[in-house]
C-alpha atoms as a PDB file:
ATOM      1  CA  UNK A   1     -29.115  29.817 -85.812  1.00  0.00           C
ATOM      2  CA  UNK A   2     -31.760  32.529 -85.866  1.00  0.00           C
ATOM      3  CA  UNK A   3     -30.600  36.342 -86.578  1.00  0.00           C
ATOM      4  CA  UNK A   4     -33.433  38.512 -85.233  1.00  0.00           C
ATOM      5  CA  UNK A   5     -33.401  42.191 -85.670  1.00  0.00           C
ATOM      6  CA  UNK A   6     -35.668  43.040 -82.221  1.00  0.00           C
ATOM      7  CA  UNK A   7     -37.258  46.900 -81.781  1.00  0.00           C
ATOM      8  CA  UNK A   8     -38.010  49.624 -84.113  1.00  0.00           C
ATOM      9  CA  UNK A   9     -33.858  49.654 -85.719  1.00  0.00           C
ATOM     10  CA  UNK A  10     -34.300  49.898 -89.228  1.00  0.00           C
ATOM     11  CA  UNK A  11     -30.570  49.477 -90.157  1.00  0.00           C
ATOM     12  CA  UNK A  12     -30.394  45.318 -91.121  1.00  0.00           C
ATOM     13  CA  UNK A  13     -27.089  45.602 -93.432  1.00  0.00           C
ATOM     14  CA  UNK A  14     -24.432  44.049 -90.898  1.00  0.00           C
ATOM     15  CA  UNK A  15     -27.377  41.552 -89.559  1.00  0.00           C
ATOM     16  CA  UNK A  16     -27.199  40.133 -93.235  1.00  0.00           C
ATOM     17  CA  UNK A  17     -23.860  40.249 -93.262  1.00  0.00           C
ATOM     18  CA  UNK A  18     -23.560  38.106 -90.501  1.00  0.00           C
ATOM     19  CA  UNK A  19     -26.259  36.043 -91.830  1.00  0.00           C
ATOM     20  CA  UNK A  20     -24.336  35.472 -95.180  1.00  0.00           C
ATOM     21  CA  UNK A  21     -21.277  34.492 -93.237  1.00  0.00           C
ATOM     22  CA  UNK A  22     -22.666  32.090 -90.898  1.00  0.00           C
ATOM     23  CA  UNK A  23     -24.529  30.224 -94.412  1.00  0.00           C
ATOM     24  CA  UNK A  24     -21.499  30.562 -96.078  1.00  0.00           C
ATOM     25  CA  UNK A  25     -19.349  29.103 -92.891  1.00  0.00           C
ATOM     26  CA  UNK A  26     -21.969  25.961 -93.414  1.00  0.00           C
ATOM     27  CA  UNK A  27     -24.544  26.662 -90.667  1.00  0.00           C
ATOM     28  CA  UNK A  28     -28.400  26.883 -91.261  1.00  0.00           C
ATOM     29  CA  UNK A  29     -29.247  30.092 -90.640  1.00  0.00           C
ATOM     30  CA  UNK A  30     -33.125  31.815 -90.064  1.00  0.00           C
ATOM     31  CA  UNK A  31     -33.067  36.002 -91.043  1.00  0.00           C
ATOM     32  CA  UNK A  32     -36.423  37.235 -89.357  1.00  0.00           C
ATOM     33  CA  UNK A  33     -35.988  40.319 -91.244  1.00  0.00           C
ATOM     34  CA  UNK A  34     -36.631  43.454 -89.327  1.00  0.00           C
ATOM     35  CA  UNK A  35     -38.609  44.686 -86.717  1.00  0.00           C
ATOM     36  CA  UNK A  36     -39.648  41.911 -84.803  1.00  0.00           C
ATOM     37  CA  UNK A  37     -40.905  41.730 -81.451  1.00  0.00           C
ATOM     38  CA  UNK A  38     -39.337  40.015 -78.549  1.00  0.00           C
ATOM     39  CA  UNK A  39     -42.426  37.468 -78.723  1.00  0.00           C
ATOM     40  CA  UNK A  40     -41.433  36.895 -82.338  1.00  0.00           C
ATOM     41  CA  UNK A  41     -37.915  35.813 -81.720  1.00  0.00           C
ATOM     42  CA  UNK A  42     -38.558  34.017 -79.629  1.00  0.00           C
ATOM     43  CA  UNK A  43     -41.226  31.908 -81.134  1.00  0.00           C
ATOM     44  CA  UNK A  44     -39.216  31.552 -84.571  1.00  0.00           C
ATOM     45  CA  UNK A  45     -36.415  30.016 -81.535  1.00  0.00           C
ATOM     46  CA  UNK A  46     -39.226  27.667 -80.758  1.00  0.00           C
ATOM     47  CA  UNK A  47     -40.310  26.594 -84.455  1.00  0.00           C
ATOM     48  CA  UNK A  48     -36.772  26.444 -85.312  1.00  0.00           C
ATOM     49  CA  UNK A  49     -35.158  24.531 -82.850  1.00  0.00           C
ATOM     50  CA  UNK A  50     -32.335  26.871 -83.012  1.00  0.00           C
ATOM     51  CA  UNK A  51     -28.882  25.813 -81.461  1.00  0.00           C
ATOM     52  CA  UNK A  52     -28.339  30.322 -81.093  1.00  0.00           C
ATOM     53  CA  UNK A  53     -30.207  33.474 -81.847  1.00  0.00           C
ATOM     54  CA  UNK A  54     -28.113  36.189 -82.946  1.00  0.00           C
ATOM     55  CA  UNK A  55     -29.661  39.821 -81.711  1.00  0.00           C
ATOM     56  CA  UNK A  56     -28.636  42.761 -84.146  1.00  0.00           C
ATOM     57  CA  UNK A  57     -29.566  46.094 -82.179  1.00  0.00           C
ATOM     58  CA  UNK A  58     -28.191  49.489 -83.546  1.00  0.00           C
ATOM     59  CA  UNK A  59     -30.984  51.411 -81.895  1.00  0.00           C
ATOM     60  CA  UNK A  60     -29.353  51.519 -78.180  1.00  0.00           C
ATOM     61  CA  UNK A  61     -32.934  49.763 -77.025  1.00  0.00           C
ATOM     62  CA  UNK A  62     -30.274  46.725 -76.143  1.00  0.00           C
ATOM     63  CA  UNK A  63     -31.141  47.002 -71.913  1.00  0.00           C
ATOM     64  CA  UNK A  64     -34.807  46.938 -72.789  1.00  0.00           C
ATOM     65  CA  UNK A  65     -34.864  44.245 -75.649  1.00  0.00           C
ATOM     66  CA  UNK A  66     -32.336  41.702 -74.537  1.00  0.00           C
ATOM     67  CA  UNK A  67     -33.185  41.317 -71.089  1.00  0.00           C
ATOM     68  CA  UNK A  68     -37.267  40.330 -72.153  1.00  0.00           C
ATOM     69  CA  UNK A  69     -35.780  38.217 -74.595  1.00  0.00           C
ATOM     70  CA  UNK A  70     -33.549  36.093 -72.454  1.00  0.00           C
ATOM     71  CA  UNK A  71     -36.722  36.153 -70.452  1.00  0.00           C
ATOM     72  CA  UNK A  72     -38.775  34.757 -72.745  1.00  0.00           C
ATOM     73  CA  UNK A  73     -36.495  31.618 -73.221  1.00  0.00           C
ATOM     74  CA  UNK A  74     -36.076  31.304 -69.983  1.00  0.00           C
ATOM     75  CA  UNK A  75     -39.929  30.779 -69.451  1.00  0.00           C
ATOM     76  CA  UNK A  76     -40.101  28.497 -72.855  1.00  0.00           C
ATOM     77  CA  UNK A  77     -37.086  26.637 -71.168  1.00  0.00           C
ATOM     78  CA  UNK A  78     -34.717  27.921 -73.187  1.00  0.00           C
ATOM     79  CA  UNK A  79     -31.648  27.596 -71.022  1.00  0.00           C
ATOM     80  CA  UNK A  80     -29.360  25.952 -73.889  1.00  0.00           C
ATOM     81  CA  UNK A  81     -30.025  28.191 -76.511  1.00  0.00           C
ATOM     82  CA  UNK A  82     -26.563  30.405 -77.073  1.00  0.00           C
ATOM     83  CA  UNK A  83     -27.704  33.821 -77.161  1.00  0.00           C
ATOM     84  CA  UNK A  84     -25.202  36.626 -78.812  1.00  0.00           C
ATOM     85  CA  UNK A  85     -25.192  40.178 -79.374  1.00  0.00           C
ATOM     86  CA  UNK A  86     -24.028  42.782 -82.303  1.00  0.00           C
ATOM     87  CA  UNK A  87     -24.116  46.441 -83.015  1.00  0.00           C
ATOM     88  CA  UNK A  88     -23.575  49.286 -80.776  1.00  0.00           C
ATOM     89  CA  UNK A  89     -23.431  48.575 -77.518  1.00  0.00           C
ATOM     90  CA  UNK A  90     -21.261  50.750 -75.014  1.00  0.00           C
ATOM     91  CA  UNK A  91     -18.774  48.654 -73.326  1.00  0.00           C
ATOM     92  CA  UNK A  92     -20.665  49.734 -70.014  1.00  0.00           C
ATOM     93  CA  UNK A  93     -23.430  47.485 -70.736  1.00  0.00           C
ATOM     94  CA  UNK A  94     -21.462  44.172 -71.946  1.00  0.00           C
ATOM     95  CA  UNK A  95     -20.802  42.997 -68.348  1.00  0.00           C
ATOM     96  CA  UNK A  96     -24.419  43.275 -67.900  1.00  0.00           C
ATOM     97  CA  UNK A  97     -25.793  41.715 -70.956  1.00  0.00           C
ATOM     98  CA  UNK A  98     -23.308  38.856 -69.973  1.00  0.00           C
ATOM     99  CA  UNK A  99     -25.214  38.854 -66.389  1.00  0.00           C
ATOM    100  CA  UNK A 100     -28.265  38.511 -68.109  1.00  0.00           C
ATOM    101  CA  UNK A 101     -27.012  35.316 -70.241  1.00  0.00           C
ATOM    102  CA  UNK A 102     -25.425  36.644 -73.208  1.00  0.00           C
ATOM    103  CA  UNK A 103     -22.505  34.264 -73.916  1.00  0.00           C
ATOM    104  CA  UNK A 104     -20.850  37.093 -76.348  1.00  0.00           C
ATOM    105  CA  UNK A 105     -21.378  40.797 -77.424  1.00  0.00           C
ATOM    106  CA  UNK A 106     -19.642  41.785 -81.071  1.00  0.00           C
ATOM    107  CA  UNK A 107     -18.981  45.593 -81.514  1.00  0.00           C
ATOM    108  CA  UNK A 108     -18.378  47.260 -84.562  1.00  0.00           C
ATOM    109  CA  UNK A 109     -15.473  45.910 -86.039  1.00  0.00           C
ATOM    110  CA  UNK A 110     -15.789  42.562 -84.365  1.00  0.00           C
ATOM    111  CA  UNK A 111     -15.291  39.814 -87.497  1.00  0.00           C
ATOM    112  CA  UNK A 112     -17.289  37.921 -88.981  1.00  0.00           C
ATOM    113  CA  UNK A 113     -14.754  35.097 -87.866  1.00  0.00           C
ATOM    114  CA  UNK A 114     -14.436  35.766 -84.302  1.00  0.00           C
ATOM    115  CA  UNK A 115     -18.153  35.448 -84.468  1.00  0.00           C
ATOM    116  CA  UNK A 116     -18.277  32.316 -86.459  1.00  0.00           C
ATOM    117  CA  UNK A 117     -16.055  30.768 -84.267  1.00  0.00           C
ATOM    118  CA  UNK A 118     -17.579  32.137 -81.162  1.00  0.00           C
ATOM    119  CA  UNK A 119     -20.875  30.295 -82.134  1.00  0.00           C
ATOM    120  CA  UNK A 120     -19.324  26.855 -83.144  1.00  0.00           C
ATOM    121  CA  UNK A 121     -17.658  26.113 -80.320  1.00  0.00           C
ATOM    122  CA  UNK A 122     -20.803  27.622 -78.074  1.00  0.00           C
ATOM    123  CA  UNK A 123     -23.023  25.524 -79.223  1.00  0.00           C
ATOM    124  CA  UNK A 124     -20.462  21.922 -79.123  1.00  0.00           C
ATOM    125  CA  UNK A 125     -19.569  23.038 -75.505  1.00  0.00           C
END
């Protein structure tokens, strides 16, 4: 699983969080730290050969970043790659983001469970 922190959002504690909880629930997981570009997540998808990639946006840039992401994969081929969501994303835009591809969007106060779960059985199905 790859965590990416995409855009200019400076904020990375709950992204480590999530990290430390997906480790800790046994799964290999890649932090790209902070900052990165779409291009960037993508590629560390690619050298990776990551089952998910986990997008951590505070910044609202969410309808900008997500949708050239899932682009991205789709043009690598990237079709079986789960992709989820988390931070601060107005309920508005999760029926969208799910349009897109997103198999799951976590809000604040989602847990670190629901996502842990979420993921496993994502990435058996």
């Amino acid at each position: 699983m790859v965590v990416a922190k995409p855009g200019l959002d400076g904020h990375d504690r709950g992204a480590k969080i999530i990290a430390r909880a997906l480790r800790d629930a046994g799964m290999e997981v890649i932090y790209t730290g902070l900052h990165q570009t779409p291009e960037q997540i993508v590629e560390t998808v690619i050298q990776e050969d990551a089952d998910a990639v986990g997008l951590s946006i505070l910044s609202g840039a969410h309808m900008t970043l997500v949708p050239r992401i899932v682009e991205l994969m789709r043009e690598q081929g990237l079709d079986d790659v789960v992709v989820v969501v988390g931070g601060t994303i107005p309920a508005a835009d999760v029926a969208e983001l799910k349009a897109l591809g997103v198999a799951a969007v976590f809000t604040p106060g989602a847990s670190a469970e629901a996502a842990i779960d979420f993921i496993r059985g994502a990435v058996r199905a």
